[in-house]
C-alpha atoms as a PDB file:
ATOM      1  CA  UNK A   1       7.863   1.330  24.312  1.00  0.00           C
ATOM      2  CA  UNK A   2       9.297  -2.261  24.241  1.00  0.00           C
ATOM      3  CA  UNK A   3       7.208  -2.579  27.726  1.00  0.00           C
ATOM      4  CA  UNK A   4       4.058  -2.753  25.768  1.00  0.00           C
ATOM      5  CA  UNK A   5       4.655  -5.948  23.854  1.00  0.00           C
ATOM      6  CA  UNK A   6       3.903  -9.404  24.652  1.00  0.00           C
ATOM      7  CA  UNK A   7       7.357 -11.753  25.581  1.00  0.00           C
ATOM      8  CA  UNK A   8       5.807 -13.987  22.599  1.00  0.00           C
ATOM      9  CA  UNK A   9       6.974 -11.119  20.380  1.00  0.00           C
ATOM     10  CA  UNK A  10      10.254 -12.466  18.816  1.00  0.00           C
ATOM     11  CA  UNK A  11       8.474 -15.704  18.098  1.00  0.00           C
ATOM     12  CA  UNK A  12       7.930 -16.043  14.130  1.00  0.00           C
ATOM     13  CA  UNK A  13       6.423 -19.883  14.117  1.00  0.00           C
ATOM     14  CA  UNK A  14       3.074 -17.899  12.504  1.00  0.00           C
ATOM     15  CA  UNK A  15       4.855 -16.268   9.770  1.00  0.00           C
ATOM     16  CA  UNK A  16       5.530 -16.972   6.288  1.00  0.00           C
ATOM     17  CA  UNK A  17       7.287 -15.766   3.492  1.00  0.00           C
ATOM     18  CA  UNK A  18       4.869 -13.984   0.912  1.00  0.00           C
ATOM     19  CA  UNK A  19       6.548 -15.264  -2.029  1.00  0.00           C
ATOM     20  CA  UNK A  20       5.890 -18.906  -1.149  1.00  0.00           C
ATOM     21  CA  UNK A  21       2.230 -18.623  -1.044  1.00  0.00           C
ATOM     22  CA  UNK A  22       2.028 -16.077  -4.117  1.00  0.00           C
ATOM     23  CA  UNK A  23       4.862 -16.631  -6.382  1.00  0.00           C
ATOM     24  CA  UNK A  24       3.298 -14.252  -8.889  1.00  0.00           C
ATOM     25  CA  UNK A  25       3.584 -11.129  -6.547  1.00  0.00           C
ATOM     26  CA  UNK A  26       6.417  -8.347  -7.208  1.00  0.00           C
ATOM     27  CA  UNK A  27       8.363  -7.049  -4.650  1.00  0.00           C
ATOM     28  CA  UNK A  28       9.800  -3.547  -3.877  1.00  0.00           C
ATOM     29  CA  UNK A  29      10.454  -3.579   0.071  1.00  0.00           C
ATOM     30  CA  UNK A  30      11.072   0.218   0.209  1.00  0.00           C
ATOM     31  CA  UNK A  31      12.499   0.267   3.695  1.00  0.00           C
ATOM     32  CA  UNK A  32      14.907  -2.225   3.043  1.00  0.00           C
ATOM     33  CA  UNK A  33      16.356   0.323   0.765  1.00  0.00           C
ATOM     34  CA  UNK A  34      16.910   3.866   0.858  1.00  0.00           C
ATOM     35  CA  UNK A  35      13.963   5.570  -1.317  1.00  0.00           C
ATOM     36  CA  UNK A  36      11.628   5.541   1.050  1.00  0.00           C
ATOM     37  CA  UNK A  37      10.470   9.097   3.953  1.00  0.00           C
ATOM     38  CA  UNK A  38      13.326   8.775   5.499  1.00  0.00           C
ATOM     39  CA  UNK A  39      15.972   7.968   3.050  1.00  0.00           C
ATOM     40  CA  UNK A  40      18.245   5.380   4.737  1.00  0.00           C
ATOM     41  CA  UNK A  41      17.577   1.304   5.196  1.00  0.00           C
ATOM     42  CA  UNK A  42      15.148   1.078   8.459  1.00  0.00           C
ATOM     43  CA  UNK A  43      16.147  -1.139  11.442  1.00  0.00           C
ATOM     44  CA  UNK A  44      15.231  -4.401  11.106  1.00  0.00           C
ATOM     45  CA  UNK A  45      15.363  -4.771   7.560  1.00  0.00           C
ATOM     46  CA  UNK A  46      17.307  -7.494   7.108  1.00  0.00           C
ATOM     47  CA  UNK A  47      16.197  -8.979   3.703  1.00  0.00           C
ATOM     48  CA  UNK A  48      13.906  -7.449   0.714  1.00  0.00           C
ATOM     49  CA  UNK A  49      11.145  -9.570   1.240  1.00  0.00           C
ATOM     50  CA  UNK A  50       7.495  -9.583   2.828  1.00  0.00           C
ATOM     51  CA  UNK A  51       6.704 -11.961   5.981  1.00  0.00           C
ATOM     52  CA  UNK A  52       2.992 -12.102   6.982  1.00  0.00           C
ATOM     53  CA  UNK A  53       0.585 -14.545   9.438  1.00  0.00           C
ATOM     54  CA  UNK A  54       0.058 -17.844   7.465  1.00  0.00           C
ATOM     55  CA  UNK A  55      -3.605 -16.226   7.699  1.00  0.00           C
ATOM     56  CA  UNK A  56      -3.161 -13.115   5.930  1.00  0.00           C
ATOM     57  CA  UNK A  57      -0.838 -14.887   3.102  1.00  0.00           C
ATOM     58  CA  UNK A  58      -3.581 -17.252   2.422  1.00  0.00           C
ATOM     59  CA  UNK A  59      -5.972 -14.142   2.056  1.00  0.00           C
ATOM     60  CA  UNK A  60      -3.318 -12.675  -0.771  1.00  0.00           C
ATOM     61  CA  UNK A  61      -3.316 -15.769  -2.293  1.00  0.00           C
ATOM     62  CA  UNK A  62      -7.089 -15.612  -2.656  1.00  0.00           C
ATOM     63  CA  UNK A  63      -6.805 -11.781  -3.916  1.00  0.00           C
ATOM     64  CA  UNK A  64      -3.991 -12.499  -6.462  1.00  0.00           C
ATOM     65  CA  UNK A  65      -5.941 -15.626  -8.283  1.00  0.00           C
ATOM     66  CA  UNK A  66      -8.725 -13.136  -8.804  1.00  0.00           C
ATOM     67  CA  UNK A  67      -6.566 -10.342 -10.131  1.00  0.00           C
ATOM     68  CA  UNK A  68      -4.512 -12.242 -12.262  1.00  0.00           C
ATOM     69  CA  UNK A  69      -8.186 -13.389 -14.223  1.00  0.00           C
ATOM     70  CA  UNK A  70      -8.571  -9.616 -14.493  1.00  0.00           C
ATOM     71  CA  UNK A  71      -5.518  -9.174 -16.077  1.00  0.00           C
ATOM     72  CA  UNK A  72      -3.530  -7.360 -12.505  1.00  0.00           C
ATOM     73  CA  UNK A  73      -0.467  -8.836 -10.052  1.00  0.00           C
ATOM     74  CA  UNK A  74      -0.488  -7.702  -6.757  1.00  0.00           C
ATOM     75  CA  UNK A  75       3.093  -5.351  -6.381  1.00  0.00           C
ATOM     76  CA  UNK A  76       4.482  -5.017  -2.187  1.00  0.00           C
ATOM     77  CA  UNK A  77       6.082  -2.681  -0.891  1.00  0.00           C
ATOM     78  CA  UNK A  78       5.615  -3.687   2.510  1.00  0.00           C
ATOM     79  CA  UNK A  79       4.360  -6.349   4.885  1.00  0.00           C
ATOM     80  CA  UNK A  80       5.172  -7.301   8.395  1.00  0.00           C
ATOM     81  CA  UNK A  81       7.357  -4.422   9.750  1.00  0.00           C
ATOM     82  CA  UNK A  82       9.050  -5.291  12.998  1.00  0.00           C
ATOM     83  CA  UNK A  83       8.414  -2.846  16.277  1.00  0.00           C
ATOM     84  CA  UNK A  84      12.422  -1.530  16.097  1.00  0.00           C
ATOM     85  CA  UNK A  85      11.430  -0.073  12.298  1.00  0.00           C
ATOM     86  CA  UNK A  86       8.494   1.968  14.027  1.00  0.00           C
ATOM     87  CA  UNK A  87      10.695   3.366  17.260  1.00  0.00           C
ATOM     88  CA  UNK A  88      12.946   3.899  13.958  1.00  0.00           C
ATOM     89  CA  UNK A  89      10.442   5.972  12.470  1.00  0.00           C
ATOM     90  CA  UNK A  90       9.249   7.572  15.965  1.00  0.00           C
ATOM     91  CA  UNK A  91      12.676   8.820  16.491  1.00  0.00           C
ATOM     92  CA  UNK A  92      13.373  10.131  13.097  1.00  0.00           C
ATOM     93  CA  UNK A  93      10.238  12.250  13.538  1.00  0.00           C
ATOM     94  CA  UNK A  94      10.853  13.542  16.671  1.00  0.00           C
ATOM     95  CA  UNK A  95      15.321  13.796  16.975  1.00  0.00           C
ATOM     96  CA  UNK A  96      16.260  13.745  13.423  1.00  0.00           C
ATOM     97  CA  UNK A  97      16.641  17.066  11.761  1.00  0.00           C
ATOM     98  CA  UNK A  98      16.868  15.054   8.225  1.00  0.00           C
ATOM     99  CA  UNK A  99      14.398  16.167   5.932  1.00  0.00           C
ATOM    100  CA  UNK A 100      16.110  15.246   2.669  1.00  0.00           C
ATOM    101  CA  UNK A 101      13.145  12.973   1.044  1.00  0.00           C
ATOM    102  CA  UNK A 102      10.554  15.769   2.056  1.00  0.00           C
ATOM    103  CA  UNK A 103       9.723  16.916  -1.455  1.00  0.00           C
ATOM    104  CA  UNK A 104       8.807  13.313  -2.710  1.00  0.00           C
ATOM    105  CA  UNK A 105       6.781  12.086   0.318  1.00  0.00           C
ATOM    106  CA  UNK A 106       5.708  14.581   2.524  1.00  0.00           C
ATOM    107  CA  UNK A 107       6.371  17.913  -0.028  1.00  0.00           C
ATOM    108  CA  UNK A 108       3.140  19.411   1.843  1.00  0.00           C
ATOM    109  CA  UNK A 109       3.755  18.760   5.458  1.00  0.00           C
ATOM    110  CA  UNK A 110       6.296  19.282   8.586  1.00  0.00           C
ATOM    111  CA  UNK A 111       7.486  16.039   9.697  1.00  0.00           C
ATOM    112  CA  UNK A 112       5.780  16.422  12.703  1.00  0.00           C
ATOM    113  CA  UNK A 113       2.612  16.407  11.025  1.00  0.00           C
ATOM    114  CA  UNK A 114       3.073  13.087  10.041  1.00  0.00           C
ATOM    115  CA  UNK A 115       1.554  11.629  13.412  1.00  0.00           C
ATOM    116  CA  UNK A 116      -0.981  13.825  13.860  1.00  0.00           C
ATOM    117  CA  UNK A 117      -2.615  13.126  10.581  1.00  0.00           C
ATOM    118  CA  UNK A 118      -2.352   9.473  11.243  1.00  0.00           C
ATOM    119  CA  UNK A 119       0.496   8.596   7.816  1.00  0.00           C
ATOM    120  CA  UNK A 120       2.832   7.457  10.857  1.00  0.00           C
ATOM    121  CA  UNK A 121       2.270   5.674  13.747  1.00  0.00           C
ATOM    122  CA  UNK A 122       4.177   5.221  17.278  1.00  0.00           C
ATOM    123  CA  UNK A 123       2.444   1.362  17.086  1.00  0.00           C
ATOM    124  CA  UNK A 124       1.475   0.556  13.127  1.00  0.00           C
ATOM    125  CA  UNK A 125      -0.517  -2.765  12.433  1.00  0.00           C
ATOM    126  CA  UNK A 126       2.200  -3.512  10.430  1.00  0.00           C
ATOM    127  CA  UNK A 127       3.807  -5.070  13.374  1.00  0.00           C
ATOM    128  CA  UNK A 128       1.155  -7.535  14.248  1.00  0.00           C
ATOM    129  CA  UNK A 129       1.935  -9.437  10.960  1.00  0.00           C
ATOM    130  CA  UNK A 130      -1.278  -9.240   8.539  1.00  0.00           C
ATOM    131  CA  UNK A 131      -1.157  -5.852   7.165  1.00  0.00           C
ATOM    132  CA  UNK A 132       0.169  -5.159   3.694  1.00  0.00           C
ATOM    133  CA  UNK A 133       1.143  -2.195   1.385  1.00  0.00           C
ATOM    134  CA  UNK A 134       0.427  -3.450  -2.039  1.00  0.00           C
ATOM    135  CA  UNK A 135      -1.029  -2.273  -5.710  1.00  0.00           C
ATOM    136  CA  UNK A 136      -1.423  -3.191  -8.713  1.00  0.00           C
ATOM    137  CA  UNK A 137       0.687  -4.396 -12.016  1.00  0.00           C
ATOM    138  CA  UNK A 138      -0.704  -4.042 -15.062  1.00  0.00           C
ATOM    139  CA  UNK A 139      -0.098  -7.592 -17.029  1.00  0.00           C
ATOM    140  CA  UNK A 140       0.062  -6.781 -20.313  1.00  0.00           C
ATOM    141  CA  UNK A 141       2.404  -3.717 -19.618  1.00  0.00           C
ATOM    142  CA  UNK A 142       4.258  -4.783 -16.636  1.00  0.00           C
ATOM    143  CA  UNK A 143       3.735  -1.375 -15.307  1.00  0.00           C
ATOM    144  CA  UNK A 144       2.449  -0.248 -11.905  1.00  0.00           C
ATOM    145  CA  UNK A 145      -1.446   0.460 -12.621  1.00  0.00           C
ATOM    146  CA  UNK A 146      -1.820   4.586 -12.096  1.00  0.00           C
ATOM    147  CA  UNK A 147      -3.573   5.018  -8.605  1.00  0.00           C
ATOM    148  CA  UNK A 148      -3.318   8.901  -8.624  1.00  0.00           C
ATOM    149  CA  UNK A 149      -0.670   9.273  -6.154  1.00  0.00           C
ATOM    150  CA  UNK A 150       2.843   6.869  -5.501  1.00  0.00           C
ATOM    151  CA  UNK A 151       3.248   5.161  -2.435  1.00  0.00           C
ATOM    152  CA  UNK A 152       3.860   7.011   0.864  1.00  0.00           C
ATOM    153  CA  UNK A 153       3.067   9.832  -0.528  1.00  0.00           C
ATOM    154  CA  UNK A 154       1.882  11.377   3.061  1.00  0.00           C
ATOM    155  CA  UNK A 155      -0.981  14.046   1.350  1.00  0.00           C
ATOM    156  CA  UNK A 156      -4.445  13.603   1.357  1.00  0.00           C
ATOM    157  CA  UNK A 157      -4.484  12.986  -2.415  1.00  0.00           C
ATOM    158  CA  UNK A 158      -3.528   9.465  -1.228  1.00  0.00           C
ATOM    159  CA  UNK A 159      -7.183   9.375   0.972  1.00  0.00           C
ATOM    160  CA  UNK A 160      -8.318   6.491  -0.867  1.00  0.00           C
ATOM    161  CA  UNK A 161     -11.888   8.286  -1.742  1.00  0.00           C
ATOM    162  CA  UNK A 162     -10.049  11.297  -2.593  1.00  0.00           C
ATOM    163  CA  UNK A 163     -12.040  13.261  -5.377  1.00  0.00           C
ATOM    164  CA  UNK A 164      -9.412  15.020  -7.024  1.00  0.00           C
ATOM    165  CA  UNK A 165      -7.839  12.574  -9.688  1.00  0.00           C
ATOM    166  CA  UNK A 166      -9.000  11.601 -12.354  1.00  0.00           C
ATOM    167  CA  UNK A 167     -12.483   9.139 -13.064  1.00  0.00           C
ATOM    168  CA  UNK A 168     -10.018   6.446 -13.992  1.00  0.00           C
ATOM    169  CA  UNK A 169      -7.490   6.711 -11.515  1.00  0.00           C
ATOM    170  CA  UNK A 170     -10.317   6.735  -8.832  1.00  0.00           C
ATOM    171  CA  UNK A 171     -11.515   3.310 -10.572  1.00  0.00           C
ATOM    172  CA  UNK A 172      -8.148   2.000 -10.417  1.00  0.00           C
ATOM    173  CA  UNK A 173      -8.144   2.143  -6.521  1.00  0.00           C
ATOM    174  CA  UNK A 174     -11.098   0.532  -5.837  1.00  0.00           C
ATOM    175  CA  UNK A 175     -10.673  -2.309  -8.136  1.00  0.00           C
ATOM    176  CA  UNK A 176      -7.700  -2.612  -6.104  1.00  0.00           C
ATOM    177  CA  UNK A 177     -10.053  -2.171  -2.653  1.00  0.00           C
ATOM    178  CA  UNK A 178     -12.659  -4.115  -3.593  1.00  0.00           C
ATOM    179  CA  UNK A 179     -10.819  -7.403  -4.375  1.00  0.00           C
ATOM    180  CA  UNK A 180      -9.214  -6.445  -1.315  1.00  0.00           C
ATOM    181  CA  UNK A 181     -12.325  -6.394   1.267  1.00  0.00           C
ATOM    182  CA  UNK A 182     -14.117  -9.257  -0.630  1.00  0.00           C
ATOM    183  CA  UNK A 183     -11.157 -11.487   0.804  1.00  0.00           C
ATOM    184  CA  UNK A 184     -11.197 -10.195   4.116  1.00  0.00           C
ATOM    185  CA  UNK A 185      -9.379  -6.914   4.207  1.00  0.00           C
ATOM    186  CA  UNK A 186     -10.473  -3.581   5.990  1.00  0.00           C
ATOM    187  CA  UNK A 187      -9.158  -0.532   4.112  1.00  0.00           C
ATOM    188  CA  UNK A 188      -7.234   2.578   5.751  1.00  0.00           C
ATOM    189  CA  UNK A 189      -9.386   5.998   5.105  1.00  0.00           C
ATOM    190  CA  UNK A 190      -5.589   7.626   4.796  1.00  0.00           C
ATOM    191  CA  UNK A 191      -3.535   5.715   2.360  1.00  0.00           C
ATOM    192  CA  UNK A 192      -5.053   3.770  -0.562  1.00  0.00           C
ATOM    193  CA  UNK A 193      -2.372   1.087  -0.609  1.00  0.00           C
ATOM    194  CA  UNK A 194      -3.099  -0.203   2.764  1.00  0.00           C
ATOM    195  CA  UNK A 195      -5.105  -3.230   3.988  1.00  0.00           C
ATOM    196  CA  UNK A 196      -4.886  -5.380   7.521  1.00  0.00           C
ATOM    197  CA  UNK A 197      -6.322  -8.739   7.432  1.00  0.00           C
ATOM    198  CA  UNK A 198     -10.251  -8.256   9.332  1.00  0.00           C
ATOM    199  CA  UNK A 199      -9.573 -11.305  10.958  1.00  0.00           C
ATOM    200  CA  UNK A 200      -6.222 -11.136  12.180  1.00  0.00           C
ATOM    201  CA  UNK A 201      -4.633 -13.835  14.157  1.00  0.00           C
ATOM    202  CA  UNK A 202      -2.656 -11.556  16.933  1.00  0.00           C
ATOM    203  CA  UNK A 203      -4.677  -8.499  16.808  1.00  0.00           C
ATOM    204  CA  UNK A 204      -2.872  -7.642  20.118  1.00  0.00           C
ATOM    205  CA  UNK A 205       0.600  -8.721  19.091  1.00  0.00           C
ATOM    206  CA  UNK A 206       3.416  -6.731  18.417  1.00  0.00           C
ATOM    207  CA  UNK A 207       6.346  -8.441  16.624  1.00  0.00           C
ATOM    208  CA  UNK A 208      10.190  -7.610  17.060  1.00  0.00           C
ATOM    209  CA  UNK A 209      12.172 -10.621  14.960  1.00  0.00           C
ATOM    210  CA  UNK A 210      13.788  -9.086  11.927  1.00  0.00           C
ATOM    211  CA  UNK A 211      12.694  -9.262   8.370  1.00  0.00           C
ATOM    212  CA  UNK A 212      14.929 -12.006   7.815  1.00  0.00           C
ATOM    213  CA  UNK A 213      14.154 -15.186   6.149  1.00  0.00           C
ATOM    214  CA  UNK A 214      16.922 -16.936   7.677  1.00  0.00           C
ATOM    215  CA  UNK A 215      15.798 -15.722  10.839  1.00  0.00           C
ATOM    216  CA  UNK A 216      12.250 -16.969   9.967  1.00  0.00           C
ATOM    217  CA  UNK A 217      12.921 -20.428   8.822  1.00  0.00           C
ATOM    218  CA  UNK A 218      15.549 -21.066  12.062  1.00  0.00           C
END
């Protein structure tokens, strides 16, 4: 795997850490703990925080002044994911007989489902630095905004133009998607909480540095 990516790949001189372009956001790095598919801290998860391009931080910026006039922050659960947290993934679906989490995340699928219907992948975007899991905070409340379905929930009531919730969950996501693609997002047609920056600076780049701020700021 590590033969497909660029020798560029450990090099974070693009990156930035979210939090110092949107101090407003909330963070909840789920792989940096252990409630998340798998259940354990994934590789390269140094520090709970999101790294993304300079590009795609900028774009969140943009998204959060608009939501915070509508009464929203933006809440991440994940951000740049380095390429040893995928193979971590890609091995856990393929050796690992661990299905402990199944009943919150994947309660309706066999873990080797999970690439097939496209919730997992052997490469994910992630890696390339400008894709982001995110929703919505409700300001008033301070509680996550109800999208129908938690995050990572691998089912296809998480299809983001799934029919089956309710009229105002439904609304929910796309105020969340429509902010999104008005500042430059594309949307993923399997998980409502997903967005990669359109125009993304290494579209062909797959990063290995850890999430690490020390790391970053070296």
């Amino acid at each position: 795997m590590k033969a497909e990516y660029k020798s560029e790949t450990m090099d974070p001189s693009g990156f930035v850490v979210l939090a110092d372009f949107v101090p407003d956001i909330v963070q909840e790095i789920r792989y940096h703990s252990t409630y998340n598919f798998i259940g354990s801290r994934i590789d390269g998860y140094e520090d709970p925080c999101a790294l993304l391009t300079k590009e795609a931080a900028r774009a969140l910026k943009s998204v959060s002044n608009e939501l915070i006039v509508q009464g929203y922050r933006l809440k991440v659960f994940d951000a740049y994911r380095p390429a040893c947290a995928v193979k971590h993934f890609v091995l856990w679906g393929i050796e690992d007989q661990d299905i402990r989490m199944k009943q919150y995340f994947y309660p309706e699928l066999e873990k080797q489902e999970l690439f097939a219907k496209g919730y997992i992948a052997k490469q994910s975007s992630h890696s390339r630095g400008s894709t982001v899991d995110l929703t919505l905070l409700e300001m008033k409340t301070g509680k996550e905004v109800d999208m129908g379905g938690p995050f990572d929930l691998f089912s296809e009531v998480s299809h983001p133009d799934y029919k089956g919730i309710t009229e105002t969950q439904y609304e929910n996501r796309m105020i969340l998607q429509n902010v999104m693609v008005r500042n430059g997002f594309n949307t993923l047609d399997c998980e409502w909480w997903h967005f990669t920056l359109k125009d993304e600076p290494y579209p062909e780049t797959y990063f290995e540095f850890p999430v690490s701020i020390e790391y970053l700021k070296k």
